[in-house]
C-alpha atoms as a PDB file:
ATOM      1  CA  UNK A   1      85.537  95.905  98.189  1.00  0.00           C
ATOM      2  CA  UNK A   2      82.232  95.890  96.051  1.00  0.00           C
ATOM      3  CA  UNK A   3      79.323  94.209  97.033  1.00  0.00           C
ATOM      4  CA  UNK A   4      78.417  90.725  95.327  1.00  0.00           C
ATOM      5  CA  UNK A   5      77.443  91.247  91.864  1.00  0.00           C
ATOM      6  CA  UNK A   6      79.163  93.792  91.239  1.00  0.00           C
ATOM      7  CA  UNK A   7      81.472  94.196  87.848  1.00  0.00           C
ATOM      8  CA  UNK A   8      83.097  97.685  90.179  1.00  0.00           C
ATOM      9  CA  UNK A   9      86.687  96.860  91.218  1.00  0.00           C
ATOM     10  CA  UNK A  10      88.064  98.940  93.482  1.00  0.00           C
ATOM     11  CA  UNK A  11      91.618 100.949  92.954  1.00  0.00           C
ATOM     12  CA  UNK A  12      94.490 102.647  94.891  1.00  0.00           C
ATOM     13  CA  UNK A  13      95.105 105.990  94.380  1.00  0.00           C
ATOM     14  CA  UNK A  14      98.754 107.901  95.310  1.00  0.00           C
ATOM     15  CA  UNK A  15     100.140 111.101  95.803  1.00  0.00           C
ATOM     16  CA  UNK A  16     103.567 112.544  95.317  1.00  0.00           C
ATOM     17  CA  UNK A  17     103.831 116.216  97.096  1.00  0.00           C
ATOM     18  CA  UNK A  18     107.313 118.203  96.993  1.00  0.00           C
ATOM     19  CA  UNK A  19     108.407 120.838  98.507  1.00  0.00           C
ATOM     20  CA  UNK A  20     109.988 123.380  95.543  1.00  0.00           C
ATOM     21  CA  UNK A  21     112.283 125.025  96.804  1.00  0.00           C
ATOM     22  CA  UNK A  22     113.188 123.510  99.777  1.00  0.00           C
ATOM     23  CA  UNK A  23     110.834 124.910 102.955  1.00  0.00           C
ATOM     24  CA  UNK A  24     108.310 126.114 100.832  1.00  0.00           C
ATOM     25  CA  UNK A  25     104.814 124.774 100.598  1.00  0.00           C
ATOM     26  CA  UNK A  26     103.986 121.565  99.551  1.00  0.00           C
ATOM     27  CA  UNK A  27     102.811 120.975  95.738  1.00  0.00           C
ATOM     28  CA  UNK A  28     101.619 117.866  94.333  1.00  0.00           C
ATOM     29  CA  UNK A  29     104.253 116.463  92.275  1.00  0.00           C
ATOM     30  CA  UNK A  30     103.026 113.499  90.850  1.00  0.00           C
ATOM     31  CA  UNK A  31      99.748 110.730  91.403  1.00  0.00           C
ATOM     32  CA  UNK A  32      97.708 108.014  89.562  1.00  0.00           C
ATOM     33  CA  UNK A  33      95.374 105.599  90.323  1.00  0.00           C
ATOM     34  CA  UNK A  34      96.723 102.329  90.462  1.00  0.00           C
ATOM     35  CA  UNK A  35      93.995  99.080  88.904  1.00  0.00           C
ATOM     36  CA  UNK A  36      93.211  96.610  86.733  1.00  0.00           C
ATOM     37  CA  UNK A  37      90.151  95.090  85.430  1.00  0.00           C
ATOM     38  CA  UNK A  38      89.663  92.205  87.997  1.00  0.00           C
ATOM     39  CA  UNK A  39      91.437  92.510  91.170  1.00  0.00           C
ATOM     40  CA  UNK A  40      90.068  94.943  93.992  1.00  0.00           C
ATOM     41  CA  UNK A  41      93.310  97.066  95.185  1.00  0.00           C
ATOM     42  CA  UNK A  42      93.356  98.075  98.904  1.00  0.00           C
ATOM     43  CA  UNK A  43      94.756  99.425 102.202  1.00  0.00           C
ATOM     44  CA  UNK A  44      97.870 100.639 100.582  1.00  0.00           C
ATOM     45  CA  UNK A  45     100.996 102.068 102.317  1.00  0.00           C
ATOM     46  CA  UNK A  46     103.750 103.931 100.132  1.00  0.00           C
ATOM     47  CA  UNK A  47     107.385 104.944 101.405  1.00  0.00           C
ATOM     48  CA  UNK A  48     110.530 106.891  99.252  1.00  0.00           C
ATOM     49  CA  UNK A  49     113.834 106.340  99.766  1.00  0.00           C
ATOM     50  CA  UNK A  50     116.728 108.701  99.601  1.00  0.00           C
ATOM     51  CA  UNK A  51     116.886 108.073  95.820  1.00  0.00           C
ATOM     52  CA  UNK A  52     113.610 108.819  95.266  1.00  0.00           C
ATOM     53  CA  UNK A  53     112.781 105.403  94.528  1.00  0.00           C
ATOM     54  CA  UNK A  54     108.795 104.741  95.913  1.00  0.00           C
ATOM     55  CA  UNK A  55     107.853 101.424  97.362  1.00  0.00           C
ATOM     56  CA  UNK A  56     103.897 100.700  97.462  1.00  0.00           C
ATOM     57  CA  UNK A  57     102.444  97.554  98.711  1.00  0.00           C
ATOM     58  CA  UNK A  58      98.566  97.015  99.082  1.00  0.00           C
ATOM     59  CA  UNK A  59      95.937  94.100  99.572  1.00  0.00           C
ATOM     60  CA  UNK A  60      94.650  92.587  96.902  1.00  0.00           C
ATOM     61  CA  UNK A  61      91.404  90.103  96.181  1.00  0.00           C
ATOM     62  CA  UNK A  62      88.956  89.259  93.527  1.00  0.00           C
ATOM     63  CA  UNK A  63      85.529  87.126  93.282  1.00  0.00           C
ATOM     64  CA  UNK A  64      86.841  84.528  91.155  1.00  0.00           C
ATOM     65  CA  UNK A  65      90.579  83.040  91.823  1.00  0.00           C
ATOM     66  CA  UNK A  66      92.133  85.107  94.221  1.00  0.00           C
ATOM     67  CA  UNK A  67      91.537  85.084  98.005  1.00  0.00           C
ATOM     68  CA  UNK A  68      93.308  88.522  99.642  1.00  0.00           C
ATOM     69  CA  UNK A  69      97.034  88.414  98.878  1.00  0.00           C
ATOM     70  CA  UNK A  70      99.549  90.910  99.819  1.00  0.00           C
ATOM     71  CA  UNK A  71     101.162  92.634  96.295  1.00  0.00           C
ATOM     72  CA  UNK A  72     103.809  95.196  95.836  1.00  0.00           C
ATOM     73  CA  UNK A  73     104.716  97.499  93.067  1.00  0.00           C
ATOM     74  CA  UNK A  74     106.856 100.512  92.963  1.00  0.00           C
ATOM     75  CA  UNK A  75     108.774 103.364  90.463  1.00  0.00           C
ATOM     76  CA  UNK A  76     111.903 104.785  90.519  1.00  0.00           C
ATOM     77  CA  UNK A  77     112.661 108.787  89.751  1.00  0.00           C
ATOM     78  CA  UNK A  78     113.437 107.537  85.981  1.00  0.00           C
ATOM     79  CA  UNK A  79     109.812 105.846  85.404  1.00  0.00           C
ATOM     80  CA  UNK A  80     107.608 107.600  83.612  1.00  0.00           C
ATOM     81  CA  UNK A  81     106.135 110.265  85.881  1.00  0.00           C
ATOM     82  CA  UNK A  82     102.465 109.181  87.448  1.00  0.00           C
ATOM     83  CA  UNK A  83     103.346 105.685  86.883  1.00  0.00           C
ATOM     84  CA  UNK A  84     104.146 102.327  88.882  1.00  0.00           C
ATOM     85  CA  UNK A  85     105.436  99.633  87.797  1.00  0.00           C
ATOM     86  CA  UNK A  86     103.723  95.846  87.353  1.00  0.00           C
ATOM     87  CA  UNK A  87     103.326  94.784  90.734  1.00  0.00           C
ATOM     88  CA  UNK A  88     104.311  91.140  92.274  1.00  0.00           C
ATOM     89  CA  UNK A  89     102.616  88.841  94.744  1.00  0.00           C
ATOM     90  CA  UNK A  90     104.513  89.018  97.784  1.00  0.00           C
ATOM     91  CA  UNK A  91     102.068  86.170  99.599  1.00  0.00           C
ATOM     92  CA  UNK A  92      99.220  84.393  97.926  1.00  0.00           C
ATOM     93  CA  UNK A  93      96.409  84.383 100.581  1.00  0.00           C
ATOM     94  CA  UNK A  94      94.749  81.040 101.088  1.00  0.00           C
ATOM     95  CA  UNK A  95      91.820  82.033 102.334  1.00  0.00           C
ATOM     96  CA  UNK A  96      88.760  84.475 103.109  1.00  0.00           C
ATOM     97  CA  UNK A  97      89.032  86.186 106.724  1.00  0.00           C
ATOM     98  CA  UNK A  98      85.127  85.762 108.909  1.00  0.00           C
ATOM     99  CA  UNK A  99      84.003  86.917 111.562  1.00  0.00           C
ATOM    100  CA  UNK A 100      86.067  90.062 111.598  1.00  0.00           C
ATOM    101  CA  UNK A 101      85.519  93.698 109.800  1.00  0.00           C
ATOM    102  CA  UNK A 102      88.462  94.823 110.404  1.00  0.00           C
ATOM    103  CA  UNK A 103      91.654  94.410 108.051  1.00  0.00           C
ATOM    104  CA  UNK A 104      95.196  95.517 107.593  1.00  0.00           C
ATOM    105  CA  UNK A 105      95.242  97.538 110.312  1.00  0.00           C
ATOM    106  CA  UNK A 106      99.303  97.465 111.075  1.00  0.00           C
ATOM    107  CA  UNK A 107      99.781  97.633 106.921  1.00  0.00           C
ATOM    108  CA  UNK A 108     102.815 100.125 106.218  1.00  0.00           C
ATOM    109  CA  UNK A 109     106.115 100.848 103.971  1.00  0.00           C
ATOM    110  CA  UNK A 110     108.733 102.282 105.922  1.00  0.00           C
ATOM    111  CA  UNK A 111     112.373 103.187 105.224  1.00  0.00           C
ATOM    112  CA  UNK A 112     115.300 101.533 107.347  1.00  0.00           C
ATOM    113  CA  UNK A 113     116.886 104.857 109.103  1.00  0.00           C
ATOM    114  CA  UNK A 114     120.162 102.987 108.985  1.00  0.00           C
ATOM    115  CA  UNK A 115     120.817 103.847 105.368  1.00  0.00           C
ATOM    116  CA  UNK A 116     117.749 105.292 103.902  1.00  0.00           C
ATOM    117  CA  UNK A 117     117.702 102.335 101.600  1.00  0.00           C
ATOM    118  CA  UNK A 118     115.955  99.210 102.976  1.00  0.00           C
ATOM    119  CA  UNK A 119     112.303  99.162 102.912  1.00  0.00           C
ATOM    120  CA  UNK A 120     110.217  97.067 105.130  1.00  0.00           C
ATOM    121  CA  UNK A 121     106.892  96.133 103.741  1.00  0.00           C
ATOM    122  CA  UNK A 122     104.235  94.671 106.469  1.00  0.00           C
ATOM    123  CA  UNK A 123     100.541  93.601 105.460  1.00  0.00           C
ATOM    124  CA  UNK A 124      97.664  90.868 106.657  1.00  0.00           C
ATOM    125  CA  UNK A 125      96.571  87.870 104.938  1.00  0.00           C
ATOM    126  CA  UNK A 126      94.298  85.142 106.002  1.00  0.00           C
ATOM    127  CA  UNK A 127      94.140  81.209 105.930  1.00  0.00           C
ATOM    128  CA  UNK A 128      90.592  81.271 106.741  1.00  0.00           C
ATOM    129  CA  UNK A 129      88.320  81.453 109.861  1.00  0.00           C
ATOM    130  CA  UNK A 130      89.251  84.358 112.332  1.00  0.00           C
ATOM    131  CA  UNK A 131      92.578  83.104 111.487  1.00  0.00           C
ATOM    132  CA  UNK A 132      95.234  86.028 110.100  1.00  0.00           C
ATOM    133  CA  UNK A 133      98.957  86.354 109.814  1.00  0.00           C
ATOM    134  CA  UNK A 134     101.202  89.195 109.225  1.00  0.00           C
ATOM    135  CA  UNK A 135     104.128  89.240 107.020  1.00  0.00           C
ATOM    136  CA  UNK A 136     106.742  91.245 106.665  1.00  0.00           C
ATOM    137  CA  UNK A 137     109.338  92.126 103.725  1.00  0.00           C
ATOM    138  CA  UNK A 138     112.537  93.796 103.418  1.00  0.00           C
ATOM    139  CA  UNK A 139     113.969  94.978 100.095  1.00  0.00           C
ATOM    140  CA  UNK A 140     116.449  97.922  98.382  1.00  0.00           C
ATOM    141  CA  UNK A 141     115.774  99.186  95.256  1.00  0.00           C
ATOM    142  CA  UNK A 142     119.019  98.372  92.429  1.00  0.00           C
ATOM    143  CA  UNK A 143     120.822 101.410  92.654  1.00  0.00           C
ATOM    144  CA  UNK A 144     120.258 102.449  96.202  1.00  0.00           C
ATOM    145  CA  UNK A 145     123.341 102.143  98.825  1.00  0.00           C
END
C-alpha cells in the first residue's frame, strides 16, 4: 500500500486469456483494473467456474476507517465484458497487523472439483499485534449446478 501521505490508492488488475479454438494459443480475452477512490485493493486471487462465472476476492484497507478486510466481487459471462461487479465485505478486519511484512500468503479462489460450481474463497485478516486469522468462504454463483 502507499506510503503515509499519500492521496495514491493502490488497485487490482485481472486477466481473462482463452484459448480460441480449443488447443490453440492463449489470447487475452478480457481485463480491467479493479479500484476506487479510497480503499487500497490487494493480494487478489481469481477462479472460473464451469459457467464461466469468475470469483475474485482481495484485501482491502484504507488510512481513514478501514483496517484490512477481506472483500469479494465477481462477473458472470453476461456482465458487461472487462467488468466486475460491486464487491462485498466478506470480514471487516479489526485491526492493523505489526511486527510482520508478510501478508496473505495462503490467499486463493479455487473451484470445488466435485461439481465445478462451489468456490472456496480463503484470505488473512488481523485483530491486531502479530495476531492474524484466516477465513475461509464457500459460495455458487445463481445459475451454476
Amino acid at each position: 500500500a502507499p506510503g503515509k501521505g499519500s492521496s495514491a490508492v493502490t488497485a487490482e488488475r485481472w486477466y481473462e486469456m482463452r484459448a480460441t479454438p480449443a488447443g490453440s494459443k492463449f489470447k487475452m480475452y478480457q481485463a480491467g483494473t479493479y479500484q476506487n477512490k479510497t480503499d487500497n485493493y490487494w493480494m487478489g486471487s481469481l477462479a472460473m467456474d464451469k459457467n464461466g462465472d469468475i470469483a475474485f476476492g482481495f484485501s482491502v484497507d484504507n488510512k481513514t476507517d478501514l483496517d484490512p478486510s477481506i472483500w469479494l466481487t465477481g462477473r458472470v459471462p453476461t456482465d458487461p465484458k472487462n467488468k466486475l461487479e460491486s464487491s462485498i465485505v466478506v470480514v471487516k478486519g479489526s485491526n492493523i497487523q505489526n511486527g510482520s511484512t508478510r501478508w496473505g500468503d495462503y490467499s486463493s479462489v479455487s473451484v470445488d472439483p466435485s461439481d465445478d460450481c462451489t468456490m472456496w474463497y480463503t484470505q488473512e485478516y488481523s485483530d491486531g499485534g502479530d495476531n492474524w486469522l484466516s477465513h475461509a468462504v464457500s459460495f455458487v454463483f445463481n445459475g451454476c449446478s
